[in-house]
PDB file of N, CA and C in Angstrom:
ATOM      1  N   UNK A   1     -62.427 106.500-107.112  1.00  0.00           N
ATOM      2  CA  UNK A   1     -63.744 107.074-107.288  1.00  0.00           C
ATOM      3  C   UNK A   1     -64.688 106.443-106.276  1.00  0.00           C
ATOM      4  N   UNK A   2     -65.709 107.053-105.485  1.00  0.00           N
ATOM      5  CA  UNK A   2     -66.673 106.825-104.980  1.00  0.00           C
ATOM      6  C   UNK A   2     -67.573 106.513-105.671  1.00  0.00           C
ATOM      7  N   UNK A   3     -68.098 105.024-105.578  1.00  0.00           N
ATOM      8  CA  UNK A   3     -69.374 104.750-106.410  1.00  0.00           C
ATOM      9  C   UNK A   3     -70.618 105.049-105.092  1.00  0.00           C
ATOM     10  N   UNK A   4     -71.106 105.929-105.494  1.00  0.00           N
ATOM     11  CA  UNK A   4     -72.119 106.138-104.296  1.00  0.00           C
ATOM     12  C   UNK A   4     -73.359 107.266-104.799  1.00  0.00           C
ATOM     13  N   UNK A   5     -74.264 107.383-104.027  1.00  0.00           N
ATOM     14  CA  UNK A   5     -75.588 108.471-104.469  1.00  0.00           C
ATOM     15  C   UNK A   5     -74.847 109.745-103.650  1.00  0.00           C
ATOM     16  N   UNK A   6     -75.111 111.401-104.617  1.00  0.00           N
ATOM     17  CA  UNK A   6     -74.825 111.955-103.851  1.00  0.00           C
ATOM     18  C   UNK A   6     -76.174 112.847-103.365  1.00  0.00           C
ATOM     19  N   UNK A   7     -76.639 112.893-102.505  1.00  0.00           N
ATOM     20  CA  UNK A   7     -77.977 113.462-101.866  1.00  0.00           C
ATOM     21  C   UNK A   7     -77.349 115.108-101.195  1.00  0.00           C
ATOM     22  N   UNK A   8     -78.784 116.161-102.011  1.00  0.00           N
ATOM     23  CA  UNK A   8     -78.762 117.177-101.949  1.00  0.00           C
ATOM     24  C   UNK A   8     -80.225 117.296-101.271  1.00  0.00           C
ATOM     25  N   UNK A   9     -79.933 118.419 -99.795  1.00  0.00           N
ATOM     26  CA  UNK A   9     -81.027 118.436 -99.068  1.00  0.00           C
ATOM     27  C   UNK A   9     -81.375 120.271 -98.737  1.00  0.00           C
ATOM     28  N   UNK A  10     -82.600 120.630 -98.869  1.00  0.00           N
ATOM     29  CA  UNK A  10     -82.682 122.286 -98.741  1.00  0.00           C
ATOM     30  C   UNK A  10     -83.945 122.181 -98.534  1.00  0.00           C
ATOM     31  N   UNK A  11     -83.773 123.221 -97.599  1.00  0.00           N
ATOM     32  CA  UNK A  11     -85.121 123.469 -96.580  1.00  0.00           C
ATOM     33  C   UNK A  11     -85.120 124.562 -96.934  1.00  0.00           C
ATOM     34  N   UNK A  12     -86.399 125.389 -97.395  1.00  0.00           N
ATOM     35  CA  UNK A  12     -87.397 126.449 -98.442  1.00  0.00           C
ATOM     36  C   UNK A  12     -88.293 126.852 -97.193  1.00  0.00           C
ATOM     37  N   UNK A  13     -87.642 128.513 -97.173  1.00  0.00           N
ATOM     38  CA  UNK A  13     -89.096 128.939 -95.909  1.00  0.00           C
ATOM     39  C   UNK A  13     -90.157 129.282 -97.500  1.00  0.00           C
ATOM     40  N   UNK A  14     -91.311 128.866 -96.781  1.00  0.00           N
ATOM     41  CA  UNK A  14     -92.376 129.340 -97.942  1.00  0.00           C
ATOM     42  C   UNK A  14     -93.214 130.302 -97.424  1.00  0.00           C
ATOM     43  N   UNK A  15     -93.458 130.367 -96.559  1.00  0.00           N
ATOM     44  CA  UNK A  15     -94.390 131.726 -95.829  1.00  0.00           C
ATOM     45  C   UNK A  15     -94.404 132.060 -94.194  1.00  0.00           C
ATOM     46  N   UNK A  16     -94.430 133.196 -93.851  1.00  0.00           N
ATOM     47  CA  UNK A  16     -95.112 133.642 -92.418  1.00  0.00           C
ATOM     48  C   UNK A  16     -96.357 133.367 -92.867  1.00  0.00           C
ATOM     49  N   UNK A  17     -96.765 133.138 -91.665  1.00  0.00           N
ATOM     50  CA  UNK A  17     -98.218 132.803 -91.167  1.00  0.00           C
ATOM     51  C   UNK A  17     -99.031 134.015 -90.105  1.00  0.00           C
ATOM     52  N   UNK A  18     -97.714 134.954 -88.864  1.00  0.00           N
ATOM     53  CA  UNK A  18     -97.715 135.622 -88.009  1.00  0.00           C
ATOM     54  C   UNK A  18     -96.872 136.576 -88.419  1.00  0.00           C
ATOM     55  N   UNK A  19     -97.151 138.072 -88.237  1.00  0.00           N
ATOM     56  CA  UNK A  19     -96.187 138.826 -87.675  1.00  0.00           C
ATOM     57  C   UNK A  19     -95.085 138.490 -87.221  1.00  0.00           C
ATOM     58  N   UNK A  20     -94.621 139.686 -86.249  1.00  0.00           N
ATOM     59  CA  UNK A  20     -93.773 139.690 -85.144  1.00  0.00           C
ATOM     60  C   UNK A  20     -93.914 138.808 -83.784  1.00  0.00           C
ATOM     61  N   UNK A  21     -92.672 137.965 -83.627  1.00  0.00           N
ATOM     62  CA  UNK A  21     -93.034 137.289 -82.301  1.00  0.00           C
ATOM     63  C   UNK A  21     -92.525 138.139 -81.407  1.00  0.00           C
ATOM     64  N   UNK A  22     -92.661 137.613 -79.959  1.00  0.00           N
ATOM     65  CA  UNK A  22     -93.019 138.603 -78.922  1.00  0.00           C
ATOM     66  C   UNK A  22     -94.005 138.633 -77.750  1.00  0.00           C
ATOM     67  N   UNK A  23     -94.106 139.054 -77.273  1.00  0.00           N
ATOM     68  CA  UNK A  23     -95.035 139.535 -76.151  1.00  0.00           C
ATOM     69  C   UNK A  23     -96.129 140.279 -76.152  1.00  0.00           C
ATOM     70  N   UNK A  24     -97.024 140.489 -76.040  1.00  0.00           N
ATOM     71  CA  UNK A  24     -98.189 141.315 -77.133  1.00  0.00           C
ATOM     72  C   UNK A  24     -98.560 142.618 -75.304  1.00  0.00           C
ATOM     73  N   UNK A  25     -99.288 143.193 -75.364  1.00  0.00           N
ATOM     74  CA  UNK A  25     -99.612 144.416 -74.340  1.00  0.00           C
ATOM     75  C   UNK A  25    -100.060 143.783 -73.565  1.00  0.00           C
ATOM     76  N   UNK A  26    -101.154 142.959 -74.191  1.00  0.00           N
ATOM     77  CA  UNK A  26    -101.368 141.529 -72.810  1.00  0.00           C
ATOM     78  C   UNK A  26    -100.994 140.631 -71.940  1.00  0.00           C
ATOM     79  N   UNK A  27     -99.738 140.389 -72.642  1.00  0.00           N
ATOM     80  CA  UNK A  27     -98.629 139.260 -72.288  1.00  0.00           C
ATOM     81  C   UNK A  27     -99.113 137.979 -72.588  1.00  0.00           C
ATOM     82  N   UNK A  28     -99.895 137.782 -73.715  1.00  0.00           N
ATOM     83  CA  UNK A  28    -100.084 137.082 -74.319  1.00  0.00           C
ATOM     84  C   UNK A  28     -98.503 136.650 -75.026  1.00  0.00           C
ATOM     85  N   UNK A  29     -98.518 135.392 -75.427  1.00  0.00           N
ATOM     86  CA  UNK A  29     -96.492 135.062 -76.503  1.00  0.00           C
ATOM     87  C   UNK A  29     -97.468 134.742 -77.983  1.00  0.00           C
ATOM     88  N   UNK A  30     -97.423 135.520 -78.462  1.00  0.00           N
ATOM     89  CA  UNK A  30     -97.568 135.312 -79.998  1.00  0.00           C
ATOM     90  C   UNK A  30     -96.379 135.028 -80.653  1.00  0.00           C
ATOM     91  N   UNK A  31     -96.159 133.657 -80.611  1.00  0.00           N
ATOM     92  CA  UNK A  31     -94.637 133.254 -81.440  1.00  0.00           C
ATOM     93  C   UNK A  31     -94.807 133.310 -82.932  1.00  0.00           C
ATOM     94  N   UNK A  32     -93.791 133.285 -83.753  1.00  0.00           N
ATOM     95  CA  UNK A  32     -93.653 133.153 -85.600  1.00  0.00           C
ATOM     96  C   UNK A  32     -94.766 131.992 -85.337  1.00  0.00           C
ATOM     97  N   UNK A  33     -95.614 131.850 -86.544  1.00  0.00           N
ATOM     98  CA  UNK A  33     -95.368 130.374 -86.987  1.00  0.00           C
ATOM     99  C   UNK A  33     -94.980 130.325 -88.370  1.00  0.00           C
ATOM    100  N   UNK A  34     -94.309 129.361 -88.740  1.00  0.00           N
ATOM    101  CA  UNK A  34     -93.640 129.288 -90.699  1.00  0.00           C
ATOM    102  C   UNK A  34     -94.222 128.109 -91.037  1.00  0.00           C
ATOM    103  N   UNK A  35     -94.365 127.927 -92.287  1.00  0.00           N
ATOM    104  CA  UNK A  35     -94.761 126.552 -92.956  1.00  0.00           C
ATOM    105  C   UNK A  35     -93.137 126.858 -93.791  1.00  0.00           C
ATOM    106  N   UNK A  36     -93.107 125.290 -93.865  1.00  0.00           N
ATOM    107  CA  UNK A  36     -91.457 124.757 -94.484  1.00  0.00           C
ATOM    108  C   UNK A  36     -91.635 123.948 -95.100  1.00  0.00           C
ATOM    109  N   UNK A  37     -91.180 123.757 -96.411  1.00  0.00           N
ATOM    110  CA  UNK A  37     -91.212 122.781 -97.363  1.00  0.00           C
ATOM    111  C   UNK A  37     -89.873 122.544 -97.519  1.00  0.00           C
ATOM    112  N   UNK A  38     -89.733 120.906 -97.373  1.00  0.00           N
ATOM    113  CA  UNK A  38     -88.447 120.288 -97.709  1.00  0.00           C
ATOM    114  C   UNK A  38     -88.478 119.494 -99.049  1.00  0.00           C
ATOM    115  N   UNK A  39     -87.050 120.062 -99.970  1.00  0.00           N
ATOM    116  CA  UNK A  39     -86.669 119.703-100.859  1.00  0.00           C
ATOM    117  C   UNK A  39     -85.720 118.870-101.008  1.00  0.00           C
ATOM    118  N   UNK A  40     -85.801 117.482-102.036  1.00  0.00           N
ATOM    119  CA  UNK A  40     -84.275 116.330-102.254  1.00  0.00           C
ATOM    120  C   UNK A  40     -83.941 116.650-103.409  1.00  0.00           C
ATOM    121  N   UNK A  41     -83.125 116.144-103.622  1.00  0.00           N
ATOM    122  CA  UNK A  41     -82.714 114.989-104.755  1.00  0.00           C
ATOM    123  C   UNK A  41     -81.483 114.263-104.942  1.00  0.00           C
ATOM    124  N   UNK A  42     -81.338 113.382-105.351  1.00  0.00           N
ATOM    125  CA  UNK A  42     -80.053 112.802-105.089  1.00  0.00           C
ATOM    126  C   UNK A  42     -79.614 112.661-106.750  1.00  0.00           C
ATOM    127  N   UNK A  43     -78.399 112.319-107.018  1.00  0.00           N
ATOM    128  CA  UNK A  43     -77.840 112.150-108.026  1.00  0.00           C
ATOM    129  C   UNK A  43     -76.909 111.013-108.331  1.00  0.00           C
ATOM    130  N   UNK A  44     -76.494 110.084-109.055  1.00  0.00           N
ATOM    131  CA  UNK A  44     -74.840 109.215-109.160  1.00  0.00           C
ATOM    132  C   UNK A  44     -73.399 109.701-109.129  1.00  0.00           C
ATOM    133  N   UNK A  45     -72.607 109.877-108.055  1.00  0.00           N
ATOM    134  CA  UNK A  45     -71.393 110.420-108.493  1.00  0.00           C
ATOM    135  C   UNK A  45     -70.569 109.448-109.475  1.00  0.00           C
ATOM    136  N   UNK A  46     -70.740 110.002-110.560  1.00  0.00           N
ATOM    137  CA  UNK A  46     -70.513 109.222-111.932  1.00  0.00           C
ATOM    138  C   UNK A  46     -69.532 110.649-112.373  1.00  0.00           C
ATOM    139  N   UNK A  47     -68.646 110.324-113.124  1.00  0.00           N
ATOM    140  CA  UNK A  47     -67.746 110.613-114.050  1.00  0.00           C
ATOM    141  C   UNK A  47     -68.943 111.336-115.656  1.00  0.00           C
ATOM    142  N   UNK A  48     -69.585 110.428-116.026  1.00  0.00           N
ATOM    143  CA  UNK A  48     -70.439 110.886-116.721  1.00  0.00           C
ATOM    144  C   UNK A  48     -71.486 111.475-116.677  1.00  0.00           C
ATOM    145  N   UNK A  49     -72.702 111.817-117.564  1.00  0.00           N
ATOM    146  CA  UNK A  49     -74.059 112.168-117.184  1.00  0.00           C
ATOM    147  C   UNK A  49     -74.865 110.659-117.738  1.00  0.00           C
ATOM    148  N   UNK A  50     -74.143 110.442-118.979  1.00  0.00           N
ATOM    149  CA  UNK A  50     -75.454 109.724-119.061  1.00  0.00           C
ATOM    150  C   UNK A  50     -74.664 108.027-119.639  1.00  0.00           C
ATOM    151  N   UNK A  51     -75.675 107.169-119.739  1.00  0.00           N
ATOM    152  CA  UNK A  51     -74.969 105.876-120.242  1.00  0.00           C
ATOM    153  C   UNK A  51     -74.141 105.723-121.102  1.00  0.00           C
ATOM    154  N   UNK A  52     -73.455 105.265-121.567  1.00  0.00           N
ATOM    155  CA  UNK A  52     -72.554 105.029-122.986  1.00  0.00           C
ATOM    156  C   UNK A  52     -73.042 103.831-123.536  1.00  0.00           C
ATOM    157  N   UNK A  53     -74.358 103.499-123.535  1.00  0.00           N
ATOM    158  CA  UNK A  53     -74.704 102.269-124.081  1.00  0.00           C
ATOM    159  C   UNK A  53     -76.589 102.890-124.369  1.00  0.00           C
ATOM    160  N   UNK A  54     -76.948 102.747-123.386  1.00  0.00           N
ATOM    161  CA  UNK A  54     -78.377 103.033-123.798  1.00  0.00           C
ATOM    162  C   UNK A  54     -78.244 104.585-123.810  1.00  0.00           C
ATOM    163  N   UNK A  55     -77.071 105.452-123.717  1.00  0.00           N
ATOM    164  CA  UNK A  55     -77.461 106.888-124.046  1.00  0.00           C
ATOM    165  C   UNK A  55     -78.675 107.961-123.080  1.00  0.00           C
ATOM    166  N   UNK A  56     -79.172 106.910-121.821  1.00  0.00           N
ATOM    167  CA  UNK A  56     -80.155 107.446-121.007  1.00  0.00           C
ATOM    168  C   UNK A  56     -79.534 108.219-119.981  1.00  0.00           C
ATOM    169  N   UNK A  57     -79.943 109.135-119.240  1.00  0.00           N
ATOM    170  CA  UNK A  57     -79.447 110.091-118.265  1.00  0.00           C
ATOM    171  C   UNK A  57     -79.393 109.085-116.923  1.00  0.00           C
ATOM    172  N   UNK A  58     -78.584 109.146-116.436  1.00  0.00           N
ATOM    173  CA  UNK A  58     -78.125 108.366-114.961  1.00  0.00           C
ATOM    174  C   UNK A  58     -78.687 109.032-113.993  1.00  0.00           C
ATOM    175  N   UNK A  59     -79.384 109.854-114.221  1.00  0.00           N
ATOM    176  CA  UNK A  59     -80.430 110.417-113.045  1.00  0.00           C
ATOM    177  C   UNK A  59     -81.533 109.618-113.570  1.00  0.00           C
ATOM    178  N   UNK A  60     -82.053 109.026-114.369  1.00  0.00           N
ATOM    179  CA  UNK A  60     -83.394 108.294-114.515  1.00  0.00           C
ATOM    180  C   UNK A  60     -82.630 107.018-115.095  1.00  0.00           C
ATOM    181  N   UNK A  61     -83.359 106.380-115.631  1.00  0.00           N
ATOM    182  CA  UNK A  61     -83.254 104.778-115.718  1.00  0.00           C
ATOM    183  C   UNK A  61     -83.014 104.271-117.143  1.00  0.00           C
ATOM    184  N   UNK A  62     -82.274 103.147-117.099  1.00  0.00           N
ATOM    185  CA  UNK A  62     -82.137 102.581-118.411  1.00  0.00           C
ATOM    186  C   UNK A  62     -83.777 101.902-118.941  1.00  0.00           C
ATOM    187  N   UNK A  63     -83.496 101.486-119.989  1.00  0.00           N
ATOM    188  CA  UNK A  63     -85.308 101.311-120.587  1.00  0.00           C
ATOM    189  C   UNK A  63     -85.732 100.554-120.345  1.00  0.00           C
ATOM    190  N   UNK A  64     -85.046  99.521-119.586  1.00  0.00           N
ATOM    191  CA  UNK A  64     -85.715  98.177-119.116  1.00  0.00           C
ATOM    192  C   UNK A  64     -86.560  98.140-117.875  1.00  0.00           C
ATOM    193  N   UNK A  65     -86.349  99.647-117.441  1.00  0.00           N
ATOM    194  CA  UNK A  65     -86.846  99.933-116.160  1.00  0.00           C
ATOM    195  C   UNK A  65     -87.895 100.946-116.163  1.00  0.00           C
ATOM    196  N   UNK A  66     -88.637 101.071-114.895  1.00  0.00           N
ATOM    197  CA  UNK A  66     -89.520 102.541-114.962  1.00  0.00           C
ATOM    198  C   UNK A  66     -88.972 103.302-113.843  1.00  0.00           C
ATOM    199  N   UNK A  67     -88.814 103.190-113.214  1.00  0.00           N
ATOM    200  CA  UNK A  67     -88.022 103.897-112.178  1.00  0.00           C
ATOM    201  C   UNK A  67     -86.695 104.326-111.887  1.00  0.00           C
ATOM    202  N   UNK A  68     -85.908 105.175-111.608  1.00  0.00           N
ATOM    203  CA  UNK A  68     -84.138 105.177-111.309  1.00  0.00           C
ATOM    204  C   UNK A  68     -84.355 104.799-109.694  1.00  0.00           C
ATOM    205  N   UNK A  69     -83.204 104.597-109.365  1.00  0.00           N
ATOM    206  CA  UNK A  69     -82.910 104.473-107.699  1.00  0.00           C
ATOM    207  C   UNK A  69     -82.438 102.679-107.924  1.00  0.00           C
ATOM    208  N   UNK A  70     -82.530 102.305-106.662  1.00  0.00           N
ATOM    209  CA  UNK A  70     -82.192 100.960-106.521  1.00  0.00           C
ATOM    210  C   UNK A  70     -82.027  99.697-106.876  1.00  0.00           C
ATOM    211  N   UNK A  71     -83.689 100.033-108.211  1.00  0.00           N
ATOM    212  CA  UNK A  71     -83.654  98.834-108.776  1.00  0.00           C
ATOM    213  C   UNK A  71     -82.851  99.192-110.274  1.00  0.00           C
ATOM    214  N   UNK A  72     -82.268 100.492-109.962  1.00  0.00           N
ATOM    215  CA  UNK A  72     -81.648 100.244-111.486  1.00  0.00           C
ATOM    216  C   UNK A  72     -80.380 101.107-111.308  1.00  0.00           C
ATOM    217  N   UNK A  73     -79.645 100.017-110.753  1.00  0.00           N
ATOM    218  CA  UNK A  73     -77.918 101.083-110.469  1.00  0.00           C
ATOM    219  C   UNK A  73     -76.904 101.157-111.399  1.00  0.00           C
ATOM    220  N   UNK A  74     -76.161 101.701-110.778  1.00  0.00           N
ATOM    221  CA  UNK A  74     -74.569 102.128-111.763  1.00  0.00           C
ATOM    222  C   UNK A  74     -73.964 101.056-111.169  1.00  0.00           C
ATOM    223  N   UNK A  75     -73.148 100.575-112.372  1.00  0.00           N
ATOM    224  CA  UNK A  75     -72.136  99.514-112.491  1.00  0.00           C
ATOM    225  C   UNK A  75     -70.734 100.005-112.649  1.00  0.00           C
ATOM    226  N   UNK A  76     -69.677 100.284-112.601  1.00  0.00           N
ATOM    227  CA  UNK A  76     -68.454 100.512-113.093  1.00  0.00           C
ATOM    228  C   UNK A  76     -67.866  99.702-113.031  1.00  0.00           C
ATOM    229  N   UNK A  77     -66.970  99.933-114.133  1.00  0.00           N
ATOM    230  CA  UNK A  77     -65.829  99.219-114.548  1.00  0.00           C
ATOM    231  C   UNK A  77     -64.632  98.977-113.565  1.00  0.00           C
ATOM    232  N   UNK A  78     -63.702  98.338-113.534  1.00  0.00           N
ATOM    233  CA  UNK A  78     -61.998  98.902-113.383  1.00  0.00           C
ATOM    234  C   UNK A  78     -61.307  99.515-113.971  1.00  0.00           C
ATOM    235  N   UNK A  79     -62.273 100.258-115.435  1.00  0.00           N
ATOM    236  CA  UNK A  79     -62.026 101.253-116.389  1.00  0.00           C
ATOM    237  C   UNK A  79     -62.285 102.210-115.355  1.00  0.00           C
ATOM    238  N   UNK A  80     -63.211 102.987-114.902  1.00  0.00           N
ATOM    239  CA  UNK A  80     -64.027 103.923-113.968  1.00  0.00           C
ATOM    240  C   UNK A  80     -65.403 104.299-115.021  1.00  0.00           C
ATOM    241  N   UNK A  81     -65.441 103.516-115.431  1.00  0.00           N
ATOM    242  CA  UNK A  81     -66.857 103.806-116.460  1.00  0.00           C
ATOM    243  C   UNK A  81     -68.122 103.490-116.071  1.00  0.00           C
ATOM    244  N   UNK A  82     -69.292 103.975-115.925  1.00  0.00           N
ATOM    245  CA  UNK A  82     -69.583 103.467-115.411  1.00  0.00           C
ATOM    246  C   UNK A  82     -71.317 103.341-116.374  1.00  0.00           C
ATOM    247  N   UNK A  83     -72.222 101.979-116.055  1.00  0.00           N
ATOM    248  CA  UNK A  83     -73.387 101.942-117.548  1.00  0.00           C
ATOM    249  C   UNK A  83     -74.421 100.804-116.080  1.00  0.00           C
ATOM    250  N   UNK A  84     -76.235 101.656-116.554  1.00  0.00           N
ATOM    251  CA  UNK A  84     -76.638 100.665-116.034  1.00  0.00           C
ATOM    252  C   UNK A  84     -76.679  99.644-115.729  1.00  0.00           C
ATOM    253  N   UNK A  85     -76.711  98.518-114.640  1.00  0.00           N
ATOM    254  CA  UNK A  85     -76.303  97.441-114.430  1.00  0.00           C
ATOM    255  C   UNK A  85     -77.362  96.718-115.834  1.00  0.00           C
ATOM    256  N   UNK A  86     -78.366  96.868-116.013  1.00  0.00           N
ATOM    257  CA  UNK A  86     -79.628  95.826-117.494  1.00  0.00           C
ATOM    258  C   UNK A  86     -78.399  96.551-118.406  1.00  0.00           C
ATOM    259  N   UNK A  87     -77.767  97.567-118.437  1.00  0.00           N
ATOM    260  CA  UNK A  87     -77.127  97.728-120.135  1.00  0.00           C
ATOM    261  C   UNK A  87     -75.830  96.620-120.121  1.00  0.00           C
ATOM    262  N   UNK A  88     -75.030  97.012-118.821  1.00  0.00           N
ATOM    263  CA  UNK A  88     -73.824  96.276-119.052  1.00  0.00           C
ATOM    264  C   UNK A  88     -73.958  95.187-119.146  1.00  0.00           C
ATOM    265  N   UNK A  89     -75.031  94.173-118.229  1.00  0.00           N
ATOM    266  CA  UNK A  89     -75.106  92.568-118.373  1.00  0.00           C
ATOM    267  C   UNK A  89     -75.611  92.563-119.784  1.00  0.00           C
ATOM    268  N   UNK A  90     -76.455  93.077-120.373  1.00  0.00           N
ATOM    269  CA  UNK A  90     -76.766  92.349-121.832  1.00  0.00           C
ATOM    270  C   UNK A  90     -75.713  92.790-122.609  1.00  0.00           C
ATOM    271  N   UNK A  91     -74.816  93.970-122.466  1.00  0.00           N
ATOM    272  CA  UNK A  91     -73.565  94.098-123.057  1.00  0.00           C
ATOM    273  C   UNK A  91     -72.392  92.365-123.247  1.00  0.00           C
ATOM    274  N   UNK A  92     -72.360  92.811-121.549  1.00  0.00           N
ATOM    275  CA  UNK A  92     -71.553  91.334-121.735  1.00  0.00           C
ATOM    276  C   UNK A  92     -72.127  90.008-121.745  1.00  0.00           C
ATOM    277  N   UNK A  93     -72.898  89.876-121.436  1.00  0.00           N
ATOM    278  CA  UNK A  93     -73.596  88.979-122.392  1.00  0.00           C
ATOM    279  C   UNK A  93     -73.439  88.575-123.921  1.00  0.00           C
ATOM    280  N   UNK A  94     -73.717  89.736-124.618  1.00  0.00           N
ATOM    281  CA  UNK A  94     -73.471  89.847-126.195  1.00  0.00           C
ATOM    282  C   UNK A  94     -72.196  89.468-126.801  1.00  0.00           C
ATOM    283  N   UNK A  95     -71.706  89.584-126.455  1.00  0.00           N
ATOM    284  CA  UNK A  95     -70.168  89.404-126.503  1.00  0.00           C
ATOM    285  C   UNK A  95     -69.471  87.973-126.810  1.00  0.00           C
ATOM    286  N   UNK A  96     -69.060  87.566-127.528  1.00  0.00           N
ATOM    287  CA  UNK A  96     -68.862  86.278-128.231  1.00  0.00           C
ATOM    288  C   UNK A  96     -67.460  85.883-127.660  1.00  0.00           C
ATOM    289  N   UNK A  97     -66.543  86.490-127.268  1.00  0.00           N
ATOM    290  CA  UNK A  97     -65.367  86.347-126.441  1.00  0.00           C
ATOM    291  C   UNK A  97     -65.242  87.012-125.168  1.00  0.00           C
ATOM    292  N   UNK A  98     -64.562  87.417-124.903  1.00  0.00           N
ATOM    293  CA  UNK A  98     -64.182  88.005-123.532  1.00  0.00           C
ATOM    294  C   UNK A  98     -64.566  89.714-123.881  1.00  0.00           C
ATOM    295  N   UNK A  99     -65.679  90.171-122.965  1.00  0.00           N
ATOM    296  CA  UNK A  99     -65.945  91.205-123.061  1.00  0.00           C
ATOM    297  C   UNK A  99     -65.209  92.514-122.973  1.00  0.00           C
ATOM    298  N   UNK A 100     -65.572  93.518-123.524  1.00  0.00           N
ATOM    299  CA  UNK A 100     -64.594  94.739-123.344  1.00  0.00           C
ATOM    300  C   UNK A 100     -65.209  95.550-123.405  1.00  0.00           C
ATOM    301  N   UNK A 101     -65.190  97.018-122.484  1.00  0.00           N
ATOM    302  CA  UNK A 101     -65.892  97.991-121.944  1.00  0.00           C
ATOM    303  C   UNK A 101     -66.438  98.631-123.485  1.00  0.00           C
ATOM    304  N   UNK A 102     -67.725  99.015-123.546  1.00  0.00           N
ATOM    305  CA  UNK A 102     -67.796  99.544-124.940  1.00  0.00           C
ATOM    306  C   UNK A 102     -67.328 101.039-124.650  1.00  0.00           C
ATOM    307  N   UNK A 103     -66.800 101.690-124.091  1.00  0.00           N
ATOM    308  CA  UNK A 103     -66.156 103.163-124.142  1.00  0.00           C
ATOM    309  C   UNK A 103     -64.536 102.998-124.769  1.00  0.00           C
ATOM    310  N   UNK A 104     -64.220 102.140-123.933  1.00  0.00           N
ATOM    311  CA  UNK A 104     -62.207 102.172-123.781  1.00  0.00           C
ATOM    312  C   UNK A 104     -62.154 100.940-124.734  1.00  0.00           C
ATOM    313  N   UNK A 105     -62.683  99.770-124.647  1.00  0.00           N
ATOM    314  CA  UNK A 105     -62.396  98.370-125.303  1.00  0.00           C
ATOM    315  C   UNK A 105     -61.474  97.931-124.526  1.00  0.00           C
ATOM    316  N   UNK A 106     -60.821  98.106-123.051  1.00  0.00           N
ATOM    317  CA  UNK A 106     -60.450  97.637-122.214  1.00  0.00           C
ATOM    318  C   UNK A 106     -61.303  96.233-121.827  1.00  0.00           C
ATOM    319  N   UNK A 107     -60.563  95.049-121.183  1.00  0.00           N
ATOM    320  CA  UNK A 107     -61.568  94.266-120.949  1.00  0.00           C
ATOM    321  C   UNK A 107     -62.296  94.311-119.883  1.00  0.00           C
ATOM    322  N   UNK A 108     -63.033  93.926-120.118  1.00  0.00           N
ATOM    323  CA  UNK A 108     -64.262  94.279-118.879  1.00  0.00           C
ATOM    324  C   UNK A 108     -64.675  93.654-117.771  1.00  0.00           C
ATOM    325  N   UNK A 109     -64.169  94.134-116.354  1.00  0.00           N
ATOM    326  CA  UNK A 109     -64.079  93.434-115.450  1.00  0.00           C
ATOM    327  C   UNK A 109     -64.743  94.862-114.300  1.00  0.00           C
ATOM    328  N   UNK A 110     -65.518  94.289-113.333  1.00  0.00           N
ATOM    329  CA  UNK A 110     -66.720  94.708-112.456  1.00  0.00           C
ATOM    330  C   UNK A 110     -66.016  95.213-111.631  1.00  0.00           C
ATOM    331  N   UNK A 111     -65.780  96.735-110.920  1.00  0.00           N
ATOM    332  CA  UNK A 111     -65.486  97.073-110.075  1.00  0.00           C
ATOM    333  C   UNK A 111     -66.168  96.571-108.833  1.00  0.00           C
ATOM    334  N   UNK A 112     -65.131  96.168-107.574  1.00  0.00           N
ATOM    335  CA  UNK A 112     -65.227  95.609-106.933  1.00  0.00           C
ATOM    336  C   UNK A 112     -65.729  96.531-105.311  1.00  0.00           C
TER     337      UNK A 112
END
C-alpha cells in the first residue's frame, strides 16, 4: 500500500468575457479572454474512510486537532490499518502490555 495524499486537480472554465477571436474588419486581434477558476482537493489513500478509533473522517482531523493535512497524519500499521497519528499514540499508550491494533488485535507495530 502507498501511504501517501492523493491530490485531485480541475481547471473550471467559468465564463467568456469576448466573443469570437479573430481579426475584426479593422485588423484589429480581438483574442478570447476566459476567467478560470482552479479547483483541489486532496484525500488519504487509506483502505478506509474514516478512523477506527476516534470514528472521524480521514479527510478532516482527529479531535485533538483543528485542521487535517500535516499536522494531523495517517499512521498505519504492518496490519495496513491505518488511525490518526493523536489516536494511535494515546491508543498505545493506554495499553498496559504490548499493544495491539484495535481493528485486528494484531500487535501493533508502525509501518515503516
Amino acid at each position: 500500500m502507498n501511504n501517501s495524499i492523493i491530490y485531485t486537480f480541475a481547471i473550471i472554465h467559468c465564463c467568456q468575457l469576448s466573443s469570437f477571436a479573430g481579426l475584426t474588419k479593422q485588423g484589429k486581434d480581438e483574442s478570447q479572454d476566459f476567467t478560470w477558476h482552479t479547483v483541489a482537493s486532496w484525500t488519504w489513500d487509506s483502505q478506509d474512510e474514516t478512523c477506527g478509533i476516534c470514528r472521524m473522517a480521514f479527510d478532516g482531523c482527529c479531535p485533538d486537532c483543528k485542521l487535517p493535512g500535516d499536522d494531523c497524519p495517517l499512521i498505519w500499521g504492518t496490519c495496513n490499518h491505518a488511525f490518526h497519528l493523536h489516536c494511535i499514540l494515546k491508543w498505545v499508550n493506554s495499553q498496559s502490555s504490548q499493544a495491539h491494533c484495535p481493528m485486528c488485535r494484531r500487535e501493533w507495530q508502525f509501518k515503516e
